[in-house]
Protein backbone atom coordinates (compact mmCIF):
# COMPACT_ATOMS: atom_id res chain seq x y z
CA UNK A 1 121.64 120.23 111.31
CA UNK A 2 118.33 118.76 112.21
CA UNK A 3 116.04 117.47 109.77
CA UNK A 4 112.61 116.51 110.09
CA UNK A 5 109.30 115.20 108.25
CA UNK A 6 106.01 113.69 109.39
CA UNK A 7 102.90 113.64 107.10
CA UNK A 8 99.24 110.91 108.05
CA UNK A 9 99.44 108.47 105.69
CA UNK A 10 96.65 105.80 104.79
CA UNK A 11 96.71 102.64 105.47
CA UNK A 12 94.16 99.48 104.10
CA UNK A 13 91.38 99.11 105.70
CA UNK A 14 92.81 100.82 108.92
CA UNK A 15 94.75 98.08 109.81
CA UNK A 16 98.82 97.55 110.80
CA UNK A 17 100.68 94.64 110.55
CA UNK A 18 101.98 93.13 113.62
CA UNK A 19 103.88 90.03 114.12
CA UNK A 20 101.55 86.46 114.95
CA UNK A 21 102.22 86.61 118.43
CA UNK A 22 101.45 89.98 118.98
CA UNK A 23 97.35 88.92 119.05
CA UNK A 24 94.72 90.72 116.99
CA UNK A 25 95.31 93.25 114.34
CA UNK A 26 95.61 97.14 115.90
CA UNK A 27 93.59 99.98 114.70
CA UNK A 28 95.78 102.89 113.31
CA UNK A 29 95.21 106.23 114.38
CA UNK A 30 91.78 107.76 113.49
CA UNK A 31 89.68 107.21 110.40
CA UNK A 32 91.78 104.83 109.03
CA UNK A 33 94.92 107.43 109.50
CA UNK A 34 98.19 105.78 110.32
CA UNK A 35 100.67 107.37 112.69
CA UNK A 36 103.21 109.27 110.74
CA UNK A 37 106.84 108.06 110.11
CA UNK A 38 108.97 111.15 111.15
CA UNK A 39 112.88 110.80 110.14
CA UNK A 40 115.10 113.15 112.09
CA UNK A 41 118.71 112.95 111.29
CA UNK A 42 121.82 114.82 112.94
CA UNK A 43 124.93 115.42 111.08
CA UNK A 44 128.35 115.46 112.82
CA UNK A 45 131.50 116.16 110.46
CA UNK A 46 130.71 112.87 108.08
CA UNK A 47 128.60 110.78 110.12
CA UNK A 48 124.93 111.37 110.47
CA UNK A 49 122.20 109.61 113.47
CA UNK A 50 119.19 108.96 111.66
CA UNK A 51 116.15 107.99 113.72
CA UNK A 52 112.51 107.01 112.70
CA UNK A 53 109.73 107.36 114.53
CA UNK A 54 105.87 106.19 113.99
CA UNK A 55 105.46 103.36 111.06
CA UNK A 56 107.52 102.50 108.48
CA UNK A 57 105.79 100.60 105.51
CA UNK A 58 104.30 101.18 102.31
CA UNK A 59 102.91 104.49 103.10
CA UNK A 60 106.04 106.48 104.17
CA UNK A 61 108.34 105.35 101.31
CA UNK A 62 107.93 108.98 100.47
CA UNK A 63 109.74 110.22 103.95
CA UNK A 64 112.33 107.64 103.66
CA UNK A 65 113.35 108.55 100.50
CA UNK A 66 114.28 111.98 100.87
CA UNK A 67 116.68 110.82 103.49
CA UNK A 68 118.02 108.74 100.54
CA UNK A 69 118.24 111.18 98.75
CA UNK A 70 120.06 113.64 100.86
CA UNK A 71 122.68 110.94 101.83
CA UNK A 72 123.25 110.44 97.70
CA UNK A 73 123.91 113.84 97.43
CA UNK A 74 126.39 114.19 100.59
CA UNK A 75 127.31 110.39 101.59
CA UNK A 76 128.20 110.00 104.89
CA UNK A 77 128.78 107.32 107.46
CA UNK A 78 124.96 106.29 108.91
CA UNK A 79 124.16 104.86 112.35
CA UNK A 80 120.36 104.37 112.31
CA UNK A 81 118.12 103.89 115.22
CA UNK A 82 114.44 102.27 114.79
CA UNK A 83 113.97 101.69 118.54
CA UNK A 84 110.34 104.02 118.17
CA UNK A 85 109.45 102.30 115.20
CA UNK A 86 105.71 101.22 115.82
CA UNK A 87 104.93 98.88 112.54
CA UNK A 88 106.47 97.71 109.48
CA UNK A 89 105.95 95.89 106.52
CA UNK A 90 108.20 94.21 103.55
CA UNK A 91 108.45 97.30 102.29
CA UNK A 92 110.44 99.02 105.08
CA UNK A 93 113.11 96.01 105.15
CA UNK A 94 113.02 96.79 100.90
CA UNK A 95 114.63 100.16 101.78
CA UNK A 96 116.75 99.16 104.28
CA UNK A 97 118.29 97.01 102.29
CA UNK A 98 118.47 99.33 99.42
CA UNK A 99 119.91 101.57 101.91
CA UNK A 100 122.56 98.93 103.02
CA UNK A 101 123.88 98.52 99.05
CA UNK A 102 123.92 102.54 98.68
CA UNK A 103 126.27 102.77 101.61
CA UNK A 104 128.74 100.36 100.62
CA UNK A 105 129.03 101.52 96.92
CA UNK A 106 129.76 105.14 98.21
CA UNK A 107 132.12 103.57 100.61
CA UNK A 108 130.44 104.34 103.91
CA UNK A 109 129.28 102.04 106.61
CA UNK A 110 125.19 101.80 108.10
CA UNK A 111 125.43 100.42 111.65
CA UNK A 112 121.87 99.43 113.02
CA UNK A 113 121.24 99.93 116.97
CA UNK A 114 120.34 96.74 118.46
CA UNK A 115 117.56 97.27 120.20
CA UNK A 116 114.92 96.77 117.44
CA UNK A 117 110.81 97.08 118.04
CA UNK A 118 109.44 93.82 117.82
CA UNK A 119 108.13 93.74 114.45
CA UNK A 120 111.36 94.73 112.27
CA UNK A 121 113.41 91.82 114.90
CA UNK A 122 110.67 89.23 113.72
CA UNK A 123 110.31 90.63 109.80
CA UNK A 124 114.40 90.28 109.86
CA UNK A 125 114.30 86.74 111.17
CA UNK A 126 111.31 85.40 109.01
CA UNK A 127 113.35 86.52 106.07
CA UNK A 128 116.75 85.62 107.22
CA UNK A 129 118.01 89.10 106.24
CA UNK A 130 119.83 90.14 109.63
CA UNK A 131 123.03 88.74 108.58
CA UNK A 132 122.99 91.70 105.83
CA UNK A 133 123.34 94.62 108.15
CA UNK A 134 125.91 95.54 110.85
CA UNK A 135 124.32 96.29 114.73
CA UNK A 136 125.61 98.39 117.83
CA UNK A 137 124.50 98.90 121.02
């Protein structure tokens, strides 16, 4: 089973975060329109790939959390790859983190690939968070 969901979403003043390095703020797609997050997720027996696509902030709480959702209602094992994740925010780490706590109360694990975009590696490191989750390659 294949699940999918990818909606615009606004974004202040047209703008996206990036990390200092990364130079001057970027534009977001047009008229101020951010590119979508899309979350596709594959189930096999009790363990599900989730990947996200686009950006992951503020905006796209809304696609994240149906994910959430779904994995409430049928826990499984989770192995989550943000590898096309273009920006993210405080927010995004928020609900990874929530994600992370759901996951061990219902007794299942949430492995992380490794190979992170930029901006999460840098958000995770400013905020000394990595520790919390568990990565593969």
């Amino acid at each position: 089973m294949t699940h999918t969901s990818a909606h615009p979403r606004p974004v202040m003043a047209g703008l996206s975060l990036s990390p200092p390095d990364a130079g001057p703020p970027r534009r977001s797609g047009p008229e101020g329109v951010s590119r979508a997050l899309t979350v596709r997720h594959e189930v096999s027996g009790t363990c599900r790939l989730v990947a996200l696509t686009g950006t992951f902030d503020w905006t796209s709480h809304s696609d994240w959390r149906g994910l959430v959702d779904d994995l409430r209602a049928r826990p499984a094992d989770v192995t989550l790859d943000l590898r096309a994740v273009t920006d993210v925010d405080s927010t995004a780490l928020h609900l990874l983190l929530d994600l992370q706590c759901d996951q061990r109360r219902s007794g299942h694990g949430l492995m992380i690939h490794d190979a992170l975009p930029p901006a999460l590696e840098r958000l995770l490191e400013v905020t000394g968070t990595r520790p919390y989750f568990t990565f593969t390659t």
